[in-house]
Protein backbone atom coordinates (compact mmCIF):
# COMPACT_ATOMS: atom_id res chain seq x y z
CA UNK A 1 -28.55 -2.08 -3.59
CA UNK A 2 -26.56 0.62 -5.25
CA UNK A 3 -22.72 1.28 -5.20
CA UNK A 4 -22.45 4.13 -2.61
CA UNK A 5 -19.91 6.20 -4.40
CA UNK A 6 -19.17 8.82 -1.51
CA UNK A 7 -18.48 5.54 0.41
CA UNK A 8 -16.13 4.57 -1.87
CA UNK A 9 -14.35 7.98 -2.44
CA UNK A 10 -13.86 8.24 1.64
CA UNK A 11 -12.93 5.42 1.61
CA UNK A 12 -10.14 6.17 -1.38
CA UNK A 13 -9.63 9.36 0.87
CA UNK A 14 -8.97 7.94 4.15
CA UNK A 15 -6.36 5.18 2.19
CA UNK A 16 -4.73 8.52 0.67
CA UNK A 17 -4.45 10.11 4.27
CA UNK A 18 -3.47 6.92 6.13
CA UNK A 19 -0.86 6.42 3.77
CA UNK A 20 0.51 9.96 4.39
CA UNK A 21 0.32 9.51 7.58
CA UNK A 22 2.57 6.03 7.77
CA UNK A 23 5.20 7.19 4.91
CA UNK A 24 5.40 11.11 6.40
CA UNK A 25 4.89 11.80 9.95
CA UNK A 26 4.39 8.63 12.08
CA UNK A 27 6.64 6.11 10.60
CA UNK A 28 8.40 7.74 8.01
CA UNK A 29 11.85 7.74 9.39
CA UNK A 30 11.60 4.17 9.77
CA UNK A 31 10.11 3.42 6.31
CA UNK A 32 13.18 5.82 4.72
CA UNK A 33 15.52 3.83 6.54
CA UNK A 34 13.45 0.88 5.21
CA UNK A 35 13.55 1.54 1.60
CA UNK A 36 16.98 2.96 1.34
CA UNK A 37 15.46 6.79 0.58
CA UNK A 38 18.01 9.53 1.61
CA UNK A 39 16.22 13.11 1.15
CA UNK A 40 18.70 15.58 -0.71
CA UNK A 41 16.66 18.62 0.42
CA UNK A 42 15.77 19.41 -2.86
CA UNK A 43 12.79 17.71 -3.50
CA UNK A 44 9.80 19.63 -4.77
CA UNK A 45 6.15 18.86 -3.65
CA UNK A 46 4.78 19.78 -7.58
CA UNK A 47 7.41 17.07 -8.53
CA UNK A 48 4.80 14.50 -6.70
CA UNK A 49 1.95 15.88 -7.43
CA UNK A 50 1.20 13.18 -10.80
CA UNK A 51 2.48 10.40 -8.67
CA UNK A 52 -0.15 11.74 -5.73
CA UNK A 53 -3.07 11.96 -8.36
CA UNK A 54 -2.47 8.16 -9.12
CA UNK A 55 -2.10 7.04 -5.63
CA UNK A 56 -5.64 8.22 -5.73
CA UNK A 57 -6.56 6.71 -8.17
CA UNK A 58 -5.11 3.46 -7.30
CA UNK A 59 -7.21 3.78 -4.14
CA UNK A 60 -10.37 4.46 -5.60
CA UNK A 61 -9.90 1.37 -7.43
CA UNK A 62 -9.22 -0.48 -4.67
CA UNK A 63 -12.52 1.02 -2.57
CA UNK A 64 -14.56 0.49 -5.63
CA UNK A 65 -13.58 -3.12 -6.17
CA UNK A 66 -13.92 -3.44 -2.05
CA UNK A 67 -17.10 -2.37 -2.48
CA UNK A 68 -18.15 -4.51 -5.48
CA UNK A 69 -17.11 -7.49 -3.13
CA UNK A 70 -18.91 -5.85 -0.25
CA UNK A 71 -22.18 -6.12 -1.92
CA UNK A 72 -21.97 -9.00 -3.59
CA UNK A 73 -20.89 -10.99 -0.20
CA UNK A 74 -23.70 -8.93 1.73
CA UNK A 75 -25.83 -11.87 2.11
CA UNK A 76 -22.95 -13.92 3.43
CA UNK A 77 -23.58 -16.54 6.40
CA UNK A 78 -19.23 -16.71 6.29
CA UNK A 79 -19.36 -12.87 7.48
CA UNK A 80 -20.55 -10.92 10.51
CA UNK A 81 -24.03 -9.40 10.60
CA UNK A 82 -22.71 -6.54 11.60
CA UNK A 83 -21.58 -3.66 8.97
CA UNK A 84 -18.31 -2.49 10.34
CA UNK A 85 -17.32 -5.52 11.51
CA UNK A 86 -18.19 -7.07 8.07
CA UNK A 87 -16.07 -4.80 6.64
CA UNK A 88 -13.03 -5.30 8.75
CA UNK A 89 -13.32 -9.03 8.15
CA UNK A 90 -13.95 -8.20 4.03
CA UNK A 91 -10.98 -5.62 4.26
CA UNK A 92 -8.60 -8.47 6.19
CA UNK A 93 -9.89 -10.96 3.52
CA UNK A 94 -9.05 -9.10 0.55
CA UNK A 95 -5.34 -8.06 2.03
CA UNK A 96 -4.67 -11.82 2.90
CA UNK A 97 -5.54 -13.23 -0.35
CA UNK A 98 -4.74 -10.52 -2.67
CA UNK A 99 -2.23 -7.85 -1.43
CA UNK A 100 -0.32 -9.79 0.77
CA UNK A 101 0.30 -12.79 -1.67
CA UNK A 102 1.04 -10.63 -4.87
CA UNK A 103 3.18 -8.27 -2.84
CA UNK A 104 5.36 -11.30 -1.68
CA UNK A 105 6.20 -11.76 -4.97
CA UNK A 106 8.30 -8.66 -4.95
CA UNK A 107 10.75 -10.37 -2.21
CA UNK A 108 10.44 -14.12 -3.85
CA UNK A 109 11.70 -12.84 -7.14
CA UNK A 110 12.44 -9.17 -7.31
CA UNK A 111 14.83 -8.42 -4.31
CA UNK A 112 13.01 -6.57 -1.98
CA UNK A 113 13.77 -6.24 1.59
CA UNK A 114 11.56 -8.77 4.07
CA UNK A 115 11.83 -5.44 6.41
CA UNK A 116 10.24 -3.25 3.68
CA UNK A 117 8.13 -5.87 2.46
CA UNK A 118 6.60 -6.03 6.27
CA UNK A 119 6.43 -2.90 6.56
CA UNK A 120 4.27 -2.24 3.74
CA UNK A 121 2.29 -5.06 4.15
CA UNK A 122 1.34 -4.19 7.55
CA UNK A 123 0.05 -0.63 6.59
CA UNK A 124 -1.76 -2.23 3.90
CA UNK A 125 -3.46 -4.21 6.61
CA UNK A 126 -4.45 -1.31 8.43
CA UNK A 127 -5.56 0.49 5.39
CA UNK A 128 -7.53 -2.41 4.04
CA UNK A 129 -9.48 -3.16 7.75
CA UNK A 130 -10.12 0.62 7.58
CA UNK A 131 -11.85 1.04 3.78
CA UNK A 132 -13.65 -2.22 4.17
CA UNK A 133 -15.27 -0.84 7.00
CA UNK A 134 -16.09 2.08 5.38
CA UNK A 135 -17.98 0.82 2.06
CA UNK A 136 -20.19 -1.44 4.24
CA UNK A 137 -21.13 0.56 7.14
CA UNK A 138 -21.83 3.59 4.74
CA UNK A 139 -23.97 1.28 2.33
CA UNK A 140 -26.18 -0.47 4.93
């Protein structure tokens, strides 16, 4: 079975969106507050735009290896049968032992706020649940 690469670009999509969503108008007060960001007022959208293009490709990345893992764990007894819920175990999987872990690194050694670090890590949760499901129940 073929990589389904629309699968993997909505799923790099729906990361982008989430993420805009959780940094911008649901949370973002909080995560400002968070990470110490205090808006002058003068910042310019086309000042974000290259940071916005690799935050894409970041998640495309991340779908694409998602769904490299997808397919080779399709014949998994340790998984659900079912697609989606394959996906949100795949997604949880992946966050546990690869996002969250590396990420913690960043408050072990490097400073960051615990809040922050939470934060983050929970959106990443979210965002991970949501593209695993995505690359398996589009590729079944």
């Amino acid at each position: 079975m073929p990589l389904n690469y629309l699968a993997i670009f909505i799923a790099a999509l729906t990361a982008f969106i989430l993420g805009f969503l959780f940094h911008g108008p649901i949370l973002g007060k909080l995560w400002m507050k968070l990470a110490d960001i205090h808006p002058t007022g003068n910042e310019k959208f086309s000042d974000m735009i290259p940071k916005l293009i690799w935050n894409f490709i970041t998640n495309l990345g991340t779908a694409t290896g998602l769904a490299i893992i997808a397919l080779l764990t399709s014949g998994s007894t340790y998984l659900s049968l079912s697609a989606t819920t394959r996906g949100a175990e795949l997604g949880a999987l992946a966050w546990a032992g690869f996002l969250l872990t590396s990420s913690a690194i960043e408050v072990i050694w490097m400073g960051r706020k615990p809040s922050l670090w939470i934060f983050e890590a929970s959106i990443s949760l979210i965002v991970m649940i949501c593209m695993g499901m995505i690359v398996t129940t589009m590729s079944v």
